[in-house]
PDB file of N, CA and C in Angstrom:
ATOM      1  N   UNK A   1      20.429  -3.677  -2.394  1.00  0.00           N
ATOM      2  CA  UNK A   1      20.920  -2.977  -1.234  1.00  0.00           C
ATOM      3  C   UNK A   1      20.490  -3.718   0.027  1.00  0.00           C
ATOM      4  N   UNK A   2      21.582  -3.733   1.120  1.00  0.00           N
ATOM      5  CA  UNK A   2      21.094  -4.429   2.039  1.00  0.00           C
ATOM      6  C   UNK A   2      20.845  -3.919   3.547  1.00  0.00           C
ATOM      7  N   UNK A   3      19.279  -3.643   4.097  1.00  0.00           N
ATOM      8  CA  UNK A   3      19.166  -2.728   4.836  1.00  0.00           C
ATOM      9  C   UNK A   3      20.050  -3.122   6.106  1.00  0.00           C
ATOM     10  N   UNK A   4      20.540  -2.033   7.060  1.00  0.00           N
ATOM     11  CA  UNK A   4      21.085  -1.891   8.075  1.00  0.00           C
ATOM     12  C   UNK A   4      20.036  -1.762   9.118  1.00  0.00           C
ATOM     13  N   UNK A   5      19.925  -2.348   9.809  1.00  0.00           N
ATOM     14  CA  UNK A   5      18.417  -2.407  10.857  1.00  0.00           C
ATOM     15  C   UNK A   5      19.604  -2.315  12.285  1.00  0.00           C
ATOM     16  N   UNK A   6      19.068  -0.956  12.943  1.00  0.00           N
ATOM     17  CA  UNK A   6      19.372  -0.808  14.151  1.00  0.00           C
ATOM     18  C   UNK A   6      19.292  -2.005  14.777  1.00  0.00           C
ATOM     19  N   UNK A   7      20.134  -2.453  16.079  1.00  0.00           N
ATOM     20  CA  UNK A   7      19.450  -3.577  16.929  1.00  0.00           C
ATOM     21  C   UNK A   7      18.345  -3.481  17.594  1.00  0.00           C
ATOM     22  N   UNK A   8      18.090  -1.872  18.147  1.00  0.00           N
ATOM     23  CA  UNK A   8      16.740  -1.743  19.145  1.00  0.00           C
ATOM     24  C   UNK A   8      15.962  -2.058  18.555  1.00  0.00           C
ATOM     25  N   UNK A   9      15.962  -1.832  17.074  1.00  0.00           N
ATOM     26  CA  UNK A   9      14.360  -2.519  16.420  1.00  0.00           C
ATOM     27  C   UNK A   9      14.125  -3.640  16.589  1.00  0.00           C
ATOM     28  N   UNK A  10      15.252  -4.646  16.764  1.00  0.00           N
ATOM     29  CA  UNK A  10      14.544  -5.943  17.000  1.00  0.00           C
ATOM     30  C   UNK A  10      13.538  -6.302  18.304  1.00  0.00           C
ATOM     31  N   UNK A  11      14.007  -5.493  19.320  1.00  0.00           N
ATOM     32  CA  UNK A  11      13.171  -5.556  20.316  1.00  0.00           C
ATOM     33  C   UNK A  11      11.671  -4.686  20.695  1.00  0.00           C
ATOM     34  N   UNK A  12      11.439  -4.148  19.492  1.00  0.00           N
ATOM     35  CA  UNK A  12      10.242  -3.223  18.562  1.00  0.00           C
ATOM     36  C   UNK A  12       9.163  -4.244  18.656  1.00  0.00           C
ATOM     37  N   UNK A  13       7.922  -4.434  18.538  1.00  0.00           N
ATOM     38  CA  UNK A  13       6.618  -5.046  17.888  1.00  0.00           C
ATOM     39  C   UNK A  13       7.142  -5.170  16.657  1.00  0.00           C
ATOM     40  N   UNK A  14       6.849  -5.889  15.961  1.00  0.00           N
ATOM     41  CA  UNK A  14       6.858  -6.336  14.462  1.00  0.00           C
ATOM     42  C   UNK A  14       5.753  -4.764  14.033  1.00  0.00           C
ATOM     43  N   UNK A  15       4.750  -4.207  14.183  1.00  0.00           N
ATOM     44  CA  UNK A  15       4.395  -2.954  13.357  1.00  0.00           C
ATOM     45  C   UNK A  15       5.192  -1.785  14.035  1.00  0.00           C
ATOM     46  N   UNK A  16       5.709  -1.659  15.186  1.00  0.00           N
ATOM     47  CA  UNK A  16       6.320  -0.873  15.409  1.00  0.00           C
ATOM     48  C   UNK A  16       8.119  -0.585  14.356  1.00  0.00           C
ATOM     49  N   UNK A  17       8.279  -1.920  14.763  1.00  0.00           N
ATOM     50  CA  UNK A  17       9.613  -2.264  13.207  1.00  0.00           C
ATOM     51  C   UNK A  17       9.647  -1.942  12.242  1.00  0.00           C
ATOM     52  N   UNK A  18       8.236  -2.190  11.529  1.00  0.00           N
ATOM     53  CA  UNK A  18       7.636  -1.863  10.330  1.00  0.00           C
ATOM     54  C   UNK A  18       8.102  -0.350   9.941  1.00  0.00           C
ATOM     55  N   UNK A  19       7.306   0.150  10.519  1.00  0.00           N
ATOM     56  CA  UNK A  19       6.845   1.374  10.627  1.00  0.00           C
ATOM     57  C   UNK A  19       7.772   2.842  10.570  1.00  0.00           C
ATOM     58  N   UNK A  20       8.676   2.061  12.014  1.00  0.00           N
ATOM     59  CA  UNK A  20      10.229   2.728  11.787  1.00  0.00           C
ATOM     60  C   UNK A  20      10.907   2.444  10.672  1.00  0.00           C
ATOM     61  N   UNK A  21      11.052   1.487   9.950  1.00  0.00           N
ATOM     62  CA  UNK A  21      11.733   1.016   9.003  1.00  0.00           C
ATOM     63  C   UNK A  21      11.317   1.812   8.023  1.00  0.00           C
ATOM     64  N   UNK A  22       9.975   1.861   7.650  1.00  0.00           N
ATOM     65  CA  UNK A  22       9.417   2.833   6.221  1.00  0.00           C
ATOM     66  C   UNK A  22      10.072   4.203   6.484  1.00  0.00           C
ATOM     67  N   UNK A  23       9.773   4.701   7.839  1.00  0.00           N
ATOM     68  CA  UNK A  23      10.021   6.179   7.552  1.00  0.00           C
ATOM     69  C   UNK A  23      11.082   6.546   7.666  1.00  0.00           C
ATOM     70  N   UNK A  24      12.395   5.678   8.365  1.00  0.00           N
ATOM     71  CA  UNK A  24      13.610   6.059   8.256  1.00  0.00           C
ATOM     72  C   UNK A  24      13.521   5.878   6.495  1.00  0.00           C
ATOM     73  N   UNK A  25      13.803   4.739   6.521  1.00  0.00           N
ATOM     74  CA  UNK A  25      13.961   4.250   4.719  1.00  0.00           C
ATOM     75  C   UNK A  25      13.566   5.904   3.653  1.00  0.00           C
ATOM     76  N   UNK A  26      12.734   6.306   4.423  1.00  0.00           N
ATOM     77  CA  UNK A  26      12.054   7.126   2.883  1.00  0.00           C
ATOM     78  C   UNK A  26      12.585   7.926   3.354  1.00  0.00           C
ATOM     79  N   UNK A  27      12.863   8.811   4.635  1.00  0.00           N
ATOM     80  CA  UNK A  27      13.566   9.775   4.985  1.00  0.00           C
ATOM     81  C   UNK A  27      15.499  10.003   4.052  1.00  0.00           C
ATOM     82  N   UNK A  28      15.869   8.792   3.912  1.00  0.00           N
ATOM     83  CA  UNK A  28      17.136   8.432   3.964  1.00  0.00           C
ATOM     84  C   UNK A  28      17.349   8.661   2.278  1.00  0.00           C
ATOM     85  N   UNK A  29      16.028   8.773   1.431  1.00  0.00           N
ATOM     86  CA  UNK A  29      16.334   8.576   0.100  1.00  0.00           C
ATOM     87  C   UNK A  29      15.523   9.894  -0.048  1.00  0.00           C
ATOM     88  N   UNK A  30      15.123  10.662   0.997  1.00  0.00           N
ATOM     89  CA  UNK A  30      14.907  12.017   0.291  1.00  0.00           C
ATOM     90  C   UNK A  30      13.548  12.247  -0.033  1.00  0.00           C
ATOM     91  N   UNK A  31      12.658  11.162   0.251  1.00  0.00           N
ATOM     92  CA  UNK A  31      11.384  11.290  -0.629  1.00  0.00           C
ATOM     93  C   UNK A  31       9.944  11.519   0.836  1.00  0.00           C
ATOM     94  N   UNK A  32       8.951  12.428   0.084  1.00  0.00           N
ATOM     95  CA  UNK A  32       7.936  12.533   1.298  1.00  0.00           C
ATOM     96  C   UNK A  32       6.799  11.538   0.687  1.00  0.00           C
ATOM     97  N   UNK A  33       6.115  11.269   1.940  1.00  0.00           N
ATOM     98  CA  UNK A  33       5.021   9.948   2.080  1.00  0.00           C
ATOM     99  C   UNK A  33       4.216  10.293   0.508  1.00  0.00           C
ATOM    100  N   UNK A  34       4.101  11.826   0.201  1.00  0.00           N
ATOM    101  CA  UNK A  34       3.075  11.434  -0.908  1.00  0.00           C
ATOM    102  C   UNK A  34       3.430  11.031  -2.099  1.00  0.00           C
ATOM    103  N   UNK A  35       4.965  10.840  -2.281  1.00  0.00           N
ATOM    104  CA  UNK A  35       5.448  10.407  -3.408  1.00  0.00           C
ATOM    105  C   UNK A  35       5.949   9.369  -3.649  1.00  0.00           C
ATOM    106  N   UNK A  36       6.107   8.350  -2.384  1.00  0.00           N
ATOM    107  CA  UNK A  36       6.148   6.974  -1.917  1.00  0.00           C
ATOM    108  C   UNK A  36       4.324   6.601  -1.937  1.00  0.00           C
ATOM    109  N   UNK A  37       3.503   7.337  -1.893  1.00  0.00           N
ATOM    110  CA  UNK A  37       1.798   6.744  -1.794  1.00  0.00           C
ATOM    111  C   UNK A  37       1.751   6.595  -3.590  1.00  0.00           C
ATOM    112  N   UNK A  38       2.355   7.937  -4.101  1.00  0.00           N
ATOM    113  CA  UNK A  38       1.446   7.798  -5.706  1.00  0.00           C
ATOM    114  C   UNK A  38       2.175   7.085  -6.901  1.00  0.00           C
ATOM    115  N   UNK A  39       3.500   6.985  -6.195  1.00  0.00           N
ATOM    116  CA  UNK A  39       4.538   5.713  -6.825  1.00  0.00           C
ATOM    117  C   UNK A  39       3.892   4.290  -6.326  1.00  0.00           C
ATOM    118  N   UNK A  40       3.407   4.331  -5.414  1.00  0.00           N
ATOM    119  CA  UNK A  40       2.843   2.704  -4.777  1.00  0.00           C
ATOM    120  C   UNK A  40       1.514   2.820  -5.404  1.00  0.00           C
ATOM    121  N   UNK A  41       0.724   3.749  -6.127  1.00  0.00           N
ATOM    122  CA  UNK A  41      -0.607   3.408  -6.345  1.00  0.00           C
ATOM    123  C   UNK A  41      -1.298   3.916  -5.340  1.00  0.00           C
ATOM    124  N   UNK A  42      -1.459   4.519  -4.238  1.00  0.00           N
ATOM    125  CA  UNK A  42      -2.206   4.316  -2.997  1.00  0.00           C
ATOM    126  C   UNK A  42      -2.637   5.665  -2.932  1.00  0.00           C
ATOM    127  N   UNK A  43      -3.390   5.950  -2.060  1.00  0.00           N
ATOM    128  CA  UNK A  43      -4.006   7.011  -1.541  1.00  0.00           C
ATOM    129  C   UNK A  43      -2.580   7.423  -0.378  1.00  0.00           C
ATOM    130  N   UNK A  44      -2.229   8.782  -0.089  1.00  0.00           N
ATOM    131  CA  UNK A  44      -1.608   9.394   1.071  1.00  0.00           C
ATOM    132  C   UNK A  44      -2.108   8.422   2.210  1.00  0.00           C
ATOM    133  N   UNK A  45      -3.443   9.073   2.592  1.00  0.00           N
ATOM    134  CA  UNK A  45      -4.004   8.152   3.983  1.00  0.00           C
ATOM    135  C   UNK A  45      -3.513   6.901   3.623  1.00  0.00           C
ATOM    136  N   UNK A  46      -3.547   5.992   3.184  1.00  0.00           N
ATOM    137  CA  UNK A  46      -3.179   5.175   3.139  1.00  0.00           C
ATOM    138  C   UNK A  46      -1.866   4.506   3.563  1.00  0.00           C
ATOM    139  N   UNK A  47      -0.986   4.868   2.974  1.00  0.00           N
ATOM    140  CA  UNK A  47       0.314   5.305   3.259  1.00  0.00           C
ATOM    141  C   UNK A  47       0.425   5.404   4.539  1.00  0.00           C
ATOM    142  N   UNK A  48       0.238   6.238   4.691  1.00  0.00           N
ATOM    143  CA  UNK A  48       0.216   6.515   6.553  1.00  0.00           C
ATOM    144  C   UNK A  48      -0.009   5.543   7.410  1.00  0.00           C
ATOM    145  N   UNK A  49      -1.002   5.176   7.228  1.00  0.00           N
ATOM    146  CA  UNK A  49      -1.407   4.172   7.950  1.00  0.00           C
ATOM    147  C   UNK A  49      -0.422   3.158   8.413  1.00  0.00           C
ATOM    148  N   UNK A  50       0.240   2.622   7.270  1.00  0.00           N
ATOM    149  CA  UNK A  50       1.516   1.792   7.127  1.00  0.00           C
ATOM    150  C   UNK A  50       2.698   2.430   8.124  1.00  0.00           C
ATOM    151  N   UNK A  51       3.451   3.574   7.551  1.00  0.00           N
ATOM    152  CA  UNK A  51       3.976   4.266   8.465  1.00  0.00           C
ATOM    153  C   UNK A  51       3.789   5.026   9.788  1.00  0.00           C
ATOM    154  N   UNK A  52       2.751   5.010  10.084  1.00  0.00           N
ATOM    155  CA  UNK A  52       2.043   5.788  11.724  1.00  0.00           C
ATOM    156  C   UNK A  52       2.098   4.323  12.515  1.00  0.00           C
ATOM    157  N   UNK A  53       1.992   3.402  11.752  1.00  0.00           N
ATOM    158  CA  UNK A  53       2.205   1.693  12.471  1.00  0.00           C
ATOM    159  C   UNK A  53       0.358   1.526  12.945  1.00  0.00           C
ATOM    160  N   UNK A  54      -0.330   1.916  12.259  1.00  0.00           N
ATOM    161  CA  UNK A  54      -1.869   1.663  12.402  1.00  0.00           C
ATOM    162  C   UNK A  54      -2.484   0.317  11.796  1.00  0.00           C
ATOM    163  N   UNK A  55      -1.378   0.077   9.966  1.00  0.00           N
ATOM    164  CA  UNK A  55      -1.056  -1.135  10.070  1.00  0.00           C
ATOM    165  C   UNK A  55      -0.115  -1.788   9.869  1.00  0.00           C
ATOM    166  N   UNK A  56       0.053  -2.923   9.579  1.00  0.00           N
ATOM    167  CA  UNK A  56       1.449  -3.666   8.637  1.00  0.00           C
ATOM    168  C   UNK A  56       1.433  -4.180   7.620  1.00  0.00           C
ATOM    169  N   UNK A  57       2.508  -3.443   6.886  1.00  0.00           N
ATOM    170  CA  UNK A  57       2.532  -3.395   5.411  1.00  0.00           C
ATOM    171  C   UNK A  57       2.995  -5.293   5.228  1.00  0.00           C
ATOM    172  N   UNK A  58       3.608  -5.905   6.347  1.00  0.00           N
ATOM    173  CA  UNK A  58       3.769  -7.436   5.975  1.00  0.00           C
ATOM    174  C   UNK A  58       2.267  -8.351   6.076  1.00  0.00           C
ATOM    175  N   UNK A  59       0.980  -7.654   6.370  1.00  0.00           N
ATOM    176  CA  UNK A  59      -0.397  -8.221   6.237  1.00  0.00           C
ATOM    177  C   UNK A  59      -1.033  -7.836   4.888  1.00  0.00           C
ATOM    178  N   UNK A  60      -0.611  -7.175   4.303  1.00  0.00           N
ATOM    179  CA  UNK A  60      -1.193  -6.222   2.823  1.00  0.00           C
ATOM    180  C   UNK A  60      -0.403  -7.722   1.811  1.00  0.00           C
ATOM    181  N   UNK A  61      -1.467  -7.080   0.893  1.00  0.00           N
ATOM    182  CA  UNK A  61      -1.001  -7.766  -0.284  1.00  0.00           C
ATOM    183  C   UNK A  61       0.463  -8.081  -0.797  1.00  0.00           C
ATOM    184  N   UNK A  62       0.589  -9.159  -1.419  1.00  0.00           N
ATOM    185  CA  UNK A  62       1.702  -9.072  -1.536  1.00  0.00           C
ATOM    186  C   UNK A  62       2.502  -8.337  -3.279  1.00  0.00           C
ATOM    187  N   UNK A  63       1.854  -7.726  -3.907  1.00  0.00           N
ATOM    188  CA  UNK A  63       1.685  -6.574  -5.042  1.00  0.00           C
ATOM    189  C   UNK A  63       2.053  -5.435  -4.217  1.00  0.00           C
ATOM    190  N   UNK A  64       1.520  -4.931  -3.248  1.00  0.00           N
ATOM    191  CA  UNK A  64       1.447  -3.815  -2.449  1.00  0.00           C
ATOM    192  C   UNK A  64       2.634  -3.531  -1.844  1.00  0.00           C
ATOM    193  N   UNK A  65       3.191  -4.787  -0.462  1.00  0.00           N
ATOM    194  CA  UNK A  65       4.262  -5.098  -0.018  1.00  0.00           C
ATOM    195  C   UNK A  65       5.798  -5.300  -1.150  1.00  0.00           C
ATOM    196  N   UNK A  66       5.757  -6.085  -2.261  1.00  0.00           N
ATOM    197  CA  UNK A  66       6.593  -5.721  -2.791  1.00  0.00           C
ATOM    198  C   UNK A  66       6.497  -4.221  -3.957  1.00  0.00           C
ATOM    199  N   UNK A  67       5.745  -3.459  -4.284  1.00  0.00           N
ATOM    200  CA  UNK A  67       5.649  -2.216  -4.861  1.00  0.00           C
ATOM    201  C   UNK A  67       6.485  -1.066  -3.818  1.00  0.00           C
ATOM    202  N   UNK A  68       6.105  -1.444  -2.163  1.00  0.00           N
ATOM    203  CA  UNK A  68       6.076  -0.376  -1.192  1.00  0.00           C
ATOM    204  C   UNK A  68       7.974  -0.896  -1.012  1.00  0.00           C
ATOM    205  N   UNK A  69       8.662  -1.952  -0.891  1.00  0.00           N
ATOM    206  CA  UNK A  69       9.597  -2.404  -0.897  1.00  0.00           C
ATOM    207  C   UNK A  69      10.572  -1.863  -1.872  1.00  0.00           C
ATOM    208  N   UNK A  70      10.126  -1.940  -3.158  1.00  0.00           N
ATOM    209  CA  UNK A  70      10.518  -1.434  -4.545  1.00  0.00           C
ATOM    210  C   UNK A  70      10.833   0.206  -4.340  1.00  0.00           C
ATOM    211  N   UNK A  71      10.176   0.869  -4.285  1.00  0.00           N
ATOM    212  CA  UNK A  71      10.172   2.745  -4.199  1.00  0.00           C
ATOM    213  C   UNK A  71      11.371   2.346  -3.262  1.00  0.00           C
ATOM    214  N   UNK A  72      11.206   2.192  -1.379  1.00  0.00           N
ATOM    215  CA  UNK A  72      11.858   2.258  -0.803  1.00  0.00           C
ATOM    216  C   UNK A  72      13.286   1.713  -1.036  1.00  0.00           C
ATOM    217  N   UNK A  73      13.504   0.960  -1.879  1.00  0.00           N
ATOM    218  CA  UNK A  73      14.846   0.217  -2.150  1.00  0.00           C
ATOM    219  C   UNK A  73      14.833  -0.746  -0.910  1.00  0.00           C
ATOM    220  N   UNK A  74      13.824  -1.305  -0.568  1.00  0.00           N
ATOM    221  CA  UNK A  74      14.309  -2.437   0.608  1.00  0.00           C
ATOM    222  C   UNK A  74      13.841  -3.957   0.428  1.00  0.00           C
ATOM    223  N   UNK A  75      14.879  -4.363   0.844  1.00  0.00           N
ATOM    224  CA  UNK A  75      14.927  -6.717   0.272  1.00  0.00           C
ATOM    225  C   UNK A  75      13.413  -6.339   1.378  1.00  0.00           C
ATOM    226  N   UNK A  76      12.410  -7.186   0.651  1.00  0.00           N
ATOM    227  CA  UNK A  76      11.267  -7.764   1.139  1.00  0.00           C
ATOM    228  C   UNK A  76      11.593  -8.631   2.068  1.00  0.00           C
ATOM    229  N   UNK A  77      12.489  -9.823   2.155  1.00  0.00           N
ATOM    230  CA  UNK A  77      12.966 -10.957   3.025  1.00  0.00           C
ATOM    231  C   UNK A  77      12.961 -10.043   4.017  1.00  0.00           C
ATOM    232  N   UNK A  78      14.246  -9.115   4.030  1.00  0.00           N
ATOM    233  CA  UNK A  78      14.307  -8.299   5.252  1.00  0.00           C
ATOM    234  C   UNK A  78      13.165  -7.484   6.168  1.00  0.00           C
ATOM    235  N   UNK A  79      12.751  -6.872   5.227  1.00  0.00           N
ATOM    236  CA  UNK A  79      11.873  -6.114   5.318  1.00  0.00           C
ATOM    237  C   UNK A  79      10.781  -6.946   6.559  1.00  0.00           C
ATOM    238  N   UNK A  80      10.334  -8.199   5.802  1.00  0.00           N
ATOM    239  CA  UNK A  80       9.326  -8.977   6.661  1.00  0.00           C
ATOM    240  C   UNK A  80      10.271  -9.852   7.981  1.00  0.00           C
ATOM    241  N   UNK A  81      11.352  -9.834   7.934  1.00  0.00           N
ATOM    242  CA  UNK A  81      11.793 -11.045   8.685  1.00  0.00           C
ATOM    243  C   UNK A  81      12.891 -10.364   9.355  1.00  0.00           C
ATOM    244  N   UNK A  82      13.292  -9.557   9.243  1.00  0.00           N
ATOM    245  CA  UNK A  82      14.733  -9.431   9.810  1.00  0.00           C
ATOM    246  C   UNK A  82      15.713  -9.762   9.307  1.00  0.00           C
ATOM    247  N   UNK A  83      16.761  -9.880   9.810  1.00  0.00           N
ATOM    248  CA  UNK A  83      17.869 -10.063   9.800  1.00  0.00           C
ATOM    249  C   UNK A  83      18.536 -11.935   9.509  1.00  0.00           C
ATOM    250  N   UNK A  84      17.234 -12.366  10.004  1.00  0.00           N
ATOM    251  CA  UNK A  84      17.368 -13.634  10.298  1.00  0.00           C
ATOM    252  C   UNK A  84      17.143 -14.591   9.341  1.00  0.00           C
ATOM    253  N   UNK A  85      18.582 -15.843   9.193  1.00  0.00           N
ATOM    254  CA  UNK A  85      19.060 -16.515   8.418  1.00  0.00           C
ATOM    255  C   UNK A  85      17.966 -17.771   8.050  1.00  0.00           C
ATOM    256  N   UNK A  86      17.025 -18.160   9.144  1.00  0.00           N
ATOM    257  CA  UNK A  86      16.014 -19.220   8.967  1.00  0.00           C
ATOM    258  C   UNK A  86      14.656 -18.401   8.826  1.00  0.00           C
ATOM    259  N   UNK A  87      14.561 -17.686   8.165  1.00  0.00           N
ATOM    260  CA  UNK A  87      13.081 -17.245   7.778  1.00  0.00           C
ATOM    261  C   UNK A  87      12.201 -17.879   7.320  1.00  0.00           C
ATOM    262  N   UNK A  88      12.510 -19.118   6.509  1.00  0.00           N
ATOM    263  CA  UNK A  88      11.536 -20.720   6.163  1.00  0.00           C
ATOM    264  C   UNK A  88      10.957 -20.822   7.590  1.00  0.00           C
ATOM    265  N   UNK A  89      11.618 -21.015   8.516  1.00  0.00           N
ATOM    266  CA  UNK A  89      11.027 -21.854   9.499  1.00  0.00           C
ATOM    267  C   UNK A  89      10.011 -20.420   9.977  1.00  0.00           C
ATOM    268  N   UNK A  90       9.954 -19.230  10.111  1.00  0.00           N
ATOM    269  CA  UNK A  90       8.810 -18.344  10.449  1.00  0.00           C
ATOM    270  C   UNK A  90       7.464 -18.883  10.038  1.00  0.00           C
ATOM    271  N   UNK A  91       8.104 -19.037   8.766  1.00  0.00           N
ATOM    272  CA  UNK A  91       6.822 -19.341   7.953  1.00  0.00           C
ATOM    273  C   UNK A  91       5.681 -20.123   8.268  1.00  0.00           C
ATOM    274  N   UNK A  92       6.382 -21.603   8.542  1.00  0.00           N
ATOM    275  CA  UNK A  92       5.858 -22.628   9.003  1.00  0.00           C
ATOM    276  C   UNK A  92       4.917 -22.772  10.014  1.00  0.00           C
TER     277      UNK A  92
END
């Protein structure tokens, strides 16, 4: 599935992006944070954290990041990068 990312998010903080992104995402498939935390392994608080934008789920592990990707149904590429066609060169 390929997420639809508002444009204002691009002009978001990267955890602010984040953040919006999780909770629309989980909103959109019906599911509440504690069943996106105990499908990911995680503690609730935890969870949150990610979604309140306290942190970013693209600094977490990358087990974690793709598990939290997985529940949500969202491309990791996207997820971390946007929309955008040269994501190699982020990297770099």
């Amino acid at each position: 599935m390929v997420l639809q990312i508002q444009p204002e998010v691009f002009f978001m903080s990267t955890i602010e992006r984040e953040s919006r992104i999780l909770r629309e995402r989980r909103l959109e498939l019906g599911l509440s944070q504690t069943e996106v935390a105990l499908n990911a392994g995680l503690q609730l608080q935890h969870y949150q954290r990610y979604e309140y934008g306290d942190r970013k789920l693209s600094n977490s592990s990358m087990i974690l990041g793709l598990r939290i990707c997985s529940i949500l149904e969202l491309d990791p590429y996207e997820f971390v990068f946007g929309e955008s066609k040269d994501w190699i060169k982020k990297v770099r």
